[in-house]
N, C-alpha and C. Protein backbone atom coordinates (compact mmCIF):
# COMPACT_ATOMS: atom_id res chain seq x y z
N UNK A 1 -69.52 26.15 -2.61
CA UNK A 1 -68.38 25.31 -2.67
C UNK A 1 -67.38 25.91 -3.67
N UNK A 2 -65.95 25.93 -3.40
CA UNK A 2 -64.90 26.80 -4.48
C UNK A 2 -64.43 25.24 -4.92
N UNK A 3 -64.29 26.21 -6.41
CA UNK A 3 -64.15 25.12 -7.43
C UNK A 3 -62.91 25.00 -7.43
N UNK A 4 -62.22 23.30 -7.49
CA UNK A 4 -61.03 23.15 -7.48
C UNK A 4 -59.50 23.78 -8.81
N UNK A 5 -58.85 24.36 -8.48
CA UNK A 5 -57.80 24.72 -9.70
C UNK A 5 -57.24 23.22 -10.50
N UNK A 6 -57.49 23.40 -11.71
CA UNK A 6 -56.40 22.26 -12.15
C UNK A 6 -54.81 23.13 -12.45
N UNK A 7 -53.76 22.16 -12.11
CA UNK A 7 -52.49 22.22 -12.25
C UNK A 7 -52.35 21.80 -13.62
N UNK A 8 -51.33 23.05 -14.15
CA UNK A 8 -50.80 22.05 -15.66
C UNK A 8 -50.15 20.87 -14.93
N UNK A 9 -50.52 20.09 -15.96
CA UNK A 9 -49.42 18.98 -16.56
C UNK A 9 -47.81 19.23 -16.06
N UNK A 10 -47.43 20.41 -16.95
CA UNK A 10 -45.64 20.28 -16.31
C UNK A 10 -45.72 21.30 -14.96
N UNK A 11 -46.15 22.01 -14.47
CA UNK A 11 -46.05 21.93 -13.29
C UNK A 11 -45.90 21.17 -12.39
N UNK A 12 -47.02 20.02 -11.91
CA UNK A 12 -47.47 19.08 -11.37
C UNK A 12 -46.15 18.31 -11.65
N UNK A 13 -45.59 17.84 -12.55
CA UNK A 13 -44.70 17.16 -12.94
C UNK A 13 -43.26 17.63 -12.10
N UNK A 14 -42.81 18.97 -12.26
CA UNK A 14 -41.82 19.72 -11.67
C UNK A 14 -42.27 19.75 -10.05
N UNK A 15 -43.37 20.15 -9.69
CA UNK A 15 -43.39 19.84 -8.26
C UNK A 15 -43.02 18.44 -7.35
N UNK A 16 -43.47 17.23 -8.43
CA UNK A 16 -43.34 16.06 -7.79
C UNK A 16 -42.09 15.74 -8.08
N UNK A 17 -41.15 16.24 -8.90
CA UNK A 17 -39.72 16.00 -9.24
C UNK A 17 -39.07 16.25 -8.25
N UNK A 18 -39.20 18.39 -7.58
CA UNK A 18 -38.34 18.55 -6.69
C UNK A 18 -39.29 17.80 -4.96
N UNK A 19 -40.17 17.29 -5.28
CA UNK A 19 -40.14 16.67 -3.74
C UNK A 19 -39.73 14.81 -3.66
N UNK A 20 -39.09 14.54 -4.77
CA UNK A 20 -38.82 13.40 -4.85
C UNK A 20 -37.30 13.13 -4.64
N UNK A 21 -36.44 14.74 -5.44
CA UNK A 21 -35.30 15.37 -5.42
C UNK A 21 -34.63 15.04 -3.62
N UNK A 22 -36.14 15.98 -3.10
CA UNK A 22 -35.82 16.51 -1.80
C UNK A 22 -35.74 15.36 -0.83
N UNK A 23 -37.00 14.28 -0.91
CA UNK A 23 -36.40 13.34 -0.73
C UNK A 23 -35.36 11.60 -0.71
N UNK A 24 -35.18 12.17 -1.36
CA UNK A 24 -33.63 11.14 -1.57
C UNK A 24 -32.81 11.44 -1.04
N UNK A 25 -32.03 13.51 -0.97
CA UNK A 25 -31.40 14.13 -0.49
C UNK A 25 -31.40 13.92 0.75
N UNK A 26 -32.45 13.59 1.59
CA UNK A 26 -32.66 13.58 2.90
C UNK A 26 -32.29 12.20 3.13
N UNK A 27 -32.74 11.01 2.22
CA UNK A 27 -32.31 9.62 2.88
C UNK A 27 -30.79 9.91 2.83
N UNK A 28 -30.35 10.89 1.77
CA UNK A 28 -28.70 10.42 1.76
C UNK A 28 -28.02 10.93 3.04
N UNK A 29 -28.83 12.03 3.04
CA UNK A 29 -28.11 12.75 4.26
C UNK A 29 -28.13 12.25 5.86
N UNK A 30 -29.30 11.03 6.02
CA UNK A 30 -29.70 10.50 7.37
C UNK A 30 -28.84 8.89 6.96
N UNK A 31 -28.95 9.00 5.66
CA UNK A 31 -27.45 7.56 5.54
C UNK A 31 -25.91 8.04 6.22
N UNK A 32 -25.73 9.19 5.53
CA UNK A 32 -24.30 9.65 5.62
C UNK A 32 -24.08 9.99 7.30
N UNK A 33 -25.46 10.46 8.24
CA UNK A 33 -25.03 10.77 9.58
C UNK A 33 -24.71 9.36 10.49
N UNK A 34 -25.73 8.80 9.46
CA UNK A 34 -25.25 7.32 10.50
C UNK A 34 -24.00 6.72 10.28
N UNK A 35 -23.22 6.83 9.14
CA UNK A 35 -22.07 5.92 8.78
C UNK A 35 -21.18 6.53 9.50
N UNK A 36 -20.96 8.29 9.78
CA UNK A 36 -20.32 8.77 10.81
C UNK A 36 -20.10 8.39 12.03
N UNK A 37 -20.86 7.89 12.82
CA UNK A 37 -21.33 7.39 14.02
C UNK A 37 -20.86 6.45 13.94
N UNK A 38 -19.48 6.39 14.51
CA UNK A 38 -19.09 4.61 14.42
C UNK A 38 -18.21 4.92 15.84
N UNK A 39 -17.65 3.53 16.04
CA UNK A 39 -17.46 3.26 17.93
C UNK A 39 -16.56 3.94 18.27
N UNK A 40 -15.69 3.64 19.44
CA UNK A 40 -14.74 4.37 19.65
C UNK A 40 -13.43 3.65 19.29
N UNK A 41 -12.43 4.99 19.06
CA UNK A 41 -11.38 4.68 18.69
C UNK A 41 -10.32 4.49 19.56
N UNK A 42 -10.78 4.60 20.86
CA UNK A 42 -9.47 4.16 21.94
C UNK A 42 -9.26 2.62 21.83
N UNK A 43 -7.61 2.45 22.05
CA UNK A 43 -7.71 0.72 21.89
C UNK A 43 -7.72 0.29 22.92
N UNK A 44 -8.25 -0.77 23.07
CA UNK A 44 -9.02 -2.12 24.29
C UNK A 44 -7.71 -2.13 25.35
N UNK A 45 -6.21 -1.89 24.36
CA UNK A 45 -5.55 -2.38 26.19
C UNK A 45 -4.22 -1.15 25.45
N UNK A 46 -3.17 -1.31 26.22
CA UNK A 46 -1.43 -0.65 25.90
C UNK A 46 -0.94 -1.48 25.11
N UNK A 47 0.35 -1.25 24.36
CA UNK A 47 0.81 -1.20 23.77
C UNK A 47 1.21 -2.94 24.13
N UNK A 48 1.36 -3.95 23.09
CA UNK A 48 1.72 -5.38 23.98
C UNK A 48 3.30 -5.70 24.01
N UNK A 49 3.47 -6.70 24.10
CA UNK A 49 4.68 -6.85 24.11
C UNK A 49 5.11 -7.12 22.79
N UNK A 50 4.42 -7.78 21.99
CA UNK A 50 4.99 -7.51 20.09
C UNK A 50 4.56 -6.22 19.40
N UNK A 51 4.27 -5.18 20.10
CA UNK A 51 4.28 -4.05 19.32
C UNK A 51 5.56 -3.52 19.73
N UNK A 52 6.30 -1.94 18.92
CA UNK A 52 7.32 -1.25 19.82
C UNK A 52 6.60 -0.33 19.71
N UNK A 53 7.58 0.45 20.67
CA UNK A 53 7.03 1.68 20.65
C UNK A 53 7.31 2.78 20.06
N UNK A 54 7.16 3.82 19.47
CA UNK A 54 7.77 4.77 19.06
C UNK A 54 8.95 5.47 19.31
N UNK A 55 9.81 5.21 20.70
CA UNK A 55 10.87 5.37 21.03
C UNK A 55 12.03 3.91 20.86
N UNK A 56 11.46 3.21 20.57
CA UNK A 56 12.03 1.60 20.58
C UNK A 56 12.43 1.82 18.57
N UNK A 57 11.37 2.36 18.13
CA UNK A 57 11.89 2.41 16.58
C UNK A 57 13.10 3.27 16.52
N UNK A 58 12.92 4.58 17.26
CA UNK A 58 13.68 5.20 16.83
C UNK A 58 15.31 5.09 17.60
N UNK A 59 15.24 4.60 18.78
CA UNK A 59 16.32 3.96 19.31
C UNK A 59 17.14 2.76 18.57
N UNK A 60 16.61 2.11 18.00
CA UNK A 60 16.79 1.15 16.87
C UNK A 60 17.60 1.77 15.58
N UNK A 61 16.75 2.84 15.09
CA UNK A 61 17.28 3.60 14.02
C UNK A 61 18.27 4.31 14.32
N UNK A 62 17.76 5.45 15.29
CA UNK A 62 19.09 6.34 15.17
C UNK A 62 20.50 6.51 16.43
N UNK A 63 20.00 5.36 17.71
CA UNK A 63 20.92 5.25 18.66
C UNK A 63 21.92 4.18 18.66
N UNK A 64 23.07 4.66 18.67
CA UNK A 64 24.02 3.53 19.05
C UNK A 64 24.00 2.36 20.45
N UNK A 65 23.39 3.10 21.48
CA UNK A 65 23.01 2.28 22.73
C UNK A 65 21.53 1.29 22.73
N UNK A 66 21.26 0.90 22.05
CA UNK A 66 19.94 0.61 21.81
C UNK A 66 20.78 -1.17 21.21
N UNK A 67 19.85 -2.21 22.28
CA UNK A 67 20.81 -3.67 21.90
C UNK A 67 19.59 -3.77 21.02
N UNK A 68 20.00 -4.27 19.68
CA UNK A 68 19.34 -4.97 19.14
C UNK A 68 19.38 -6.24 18.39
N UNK A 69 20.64 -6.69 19.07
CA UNK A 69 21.02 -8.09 18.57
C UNK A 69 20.19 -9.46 18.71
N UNK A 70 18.76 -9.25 19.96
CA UNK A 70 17.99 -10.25 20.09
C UNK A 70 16.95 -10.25 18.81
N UNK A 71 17.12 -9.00 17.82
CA UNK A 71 16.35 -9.06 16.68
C UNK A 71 16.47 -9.67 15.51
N UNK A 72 16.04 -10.26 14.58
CA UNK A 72 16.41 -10.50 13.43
C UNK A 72 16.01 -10.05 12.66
N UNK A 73 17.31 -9.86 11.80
CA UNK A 73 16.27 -9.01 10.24
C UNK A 73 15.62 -10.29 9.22
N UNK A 74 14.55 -9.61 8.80
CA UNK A 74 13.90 -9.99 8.25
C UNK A 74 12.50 -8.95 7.34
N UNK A 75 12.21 -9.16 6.08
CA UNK A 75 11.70 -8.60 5.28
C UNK A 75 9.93 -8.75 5.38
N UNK A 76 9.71 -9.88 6.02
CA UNK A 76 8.30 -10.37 6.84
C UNK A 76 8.23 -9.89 8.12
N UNK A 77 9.01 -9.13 8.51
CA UNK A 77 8.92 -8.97 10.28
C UNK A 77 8.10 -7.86 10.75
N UNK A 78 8.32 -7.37 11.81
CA UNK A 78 7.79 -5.63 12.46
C UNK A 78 8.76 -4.86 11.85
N UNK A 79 8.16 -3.56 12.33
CA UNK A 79 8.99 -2.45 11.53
C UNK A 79 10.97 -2.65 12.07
N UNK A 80 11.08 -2.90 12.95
CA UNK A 80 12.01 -3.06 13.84
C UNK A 80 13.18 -4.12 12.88
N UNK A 81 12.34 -5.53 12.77
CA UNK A 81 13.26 -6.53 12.00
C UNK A 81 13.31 -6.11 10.12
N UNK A 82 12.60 -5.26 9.83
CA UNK A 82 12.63 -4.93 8.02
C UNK A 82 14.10 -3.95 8.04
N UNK A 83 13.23 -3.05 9.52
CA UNK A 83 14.68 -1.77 9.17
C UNK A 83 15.94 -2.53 9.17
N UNK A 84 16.38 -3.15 10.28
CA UNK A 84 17.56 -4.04 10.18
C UNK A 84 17.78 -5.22 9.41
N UNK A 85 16.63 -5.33 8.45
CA UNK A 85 17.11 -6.22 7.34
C UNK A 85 17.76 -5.30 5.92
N UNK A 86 17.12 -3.97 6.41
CA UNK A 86 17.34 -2.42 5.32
C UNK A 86 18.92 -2.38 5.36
N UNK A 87 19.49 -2.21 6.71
CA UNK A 87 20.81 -1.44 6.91
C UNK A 87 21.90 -2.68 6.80
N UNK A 88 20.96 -3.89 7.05
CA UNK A 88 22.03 -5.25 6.42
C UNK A 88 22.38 -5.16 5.53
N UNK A 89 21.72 -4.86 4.41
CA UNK A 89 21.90 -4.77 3.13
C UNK A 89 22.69 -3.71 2.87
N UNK A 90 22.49 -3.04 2.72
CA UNK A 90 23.41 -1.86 2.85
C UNK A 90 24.38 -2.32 3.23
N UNK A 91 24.89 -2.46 4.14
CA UNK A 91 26.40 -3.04 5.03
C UNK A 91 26.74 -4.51 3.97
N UNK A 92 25.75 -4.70 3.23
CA UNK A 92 26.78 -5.81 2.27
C UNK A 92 26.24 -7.14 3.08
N UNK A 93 25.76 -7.35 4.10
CA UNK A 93 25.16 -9.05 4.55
C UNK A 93 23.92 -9.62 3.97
N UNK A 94 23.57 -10.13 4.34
CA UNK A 94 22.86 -10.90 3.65
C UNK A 94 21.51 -11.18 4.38
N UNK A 95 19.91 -11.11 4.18
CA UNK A 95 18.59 -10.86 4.93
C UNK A 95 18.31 -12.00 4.25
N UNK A 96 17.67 -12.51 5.74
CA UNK A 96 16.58 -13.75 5.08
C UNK A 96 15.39 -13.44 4.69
């Protein structure tokens, strides 16, 4: 029968450190793959009728043909009613 080796003390100690090291590293790393994994980012429907669209802002902003008199400015509103509460001001009127 071969006789068993004893391990120092700080050996034994350093071995069970880096496999305790090693695993934590691993829970973090099987935490961190899962938090990645999240649903999808397409949205459920189009654009609704209280959103604008990215051509509706900028028609707003920078076109003269663009009616926007059914809007009101306002500082609580969509991007649409703040900007034209922006250029009210400016022009000297007055935003609710």
């Amino acid at each position: 029968m071969e006789k068993k080796k004893n391990i120092p003390l700080r050996t034994r100690i350093l071995y069970e450190g880096i496999v305790v090291c090693a695993l934590i590293a691993f829970v973090w790393y099987v935490q961190q793959n899962r938090a990645v994994q999240a649903g999808s980012i397409t949205p459920p429907a189009s654009v609704t009728t209280t959103m604008n669209t990215a051509q509706d802002i900028y028609d707003a902003i920078a076109s003269s043909t663009y009616d926007s008199s059914s809007i009101t400015s306002t500082l609580s509103g969509s991007v649409l009613q703040v900007t034209k509460c922006l250029i009210d001001k400016v022009n000297g009127a007055p935003c609710p």
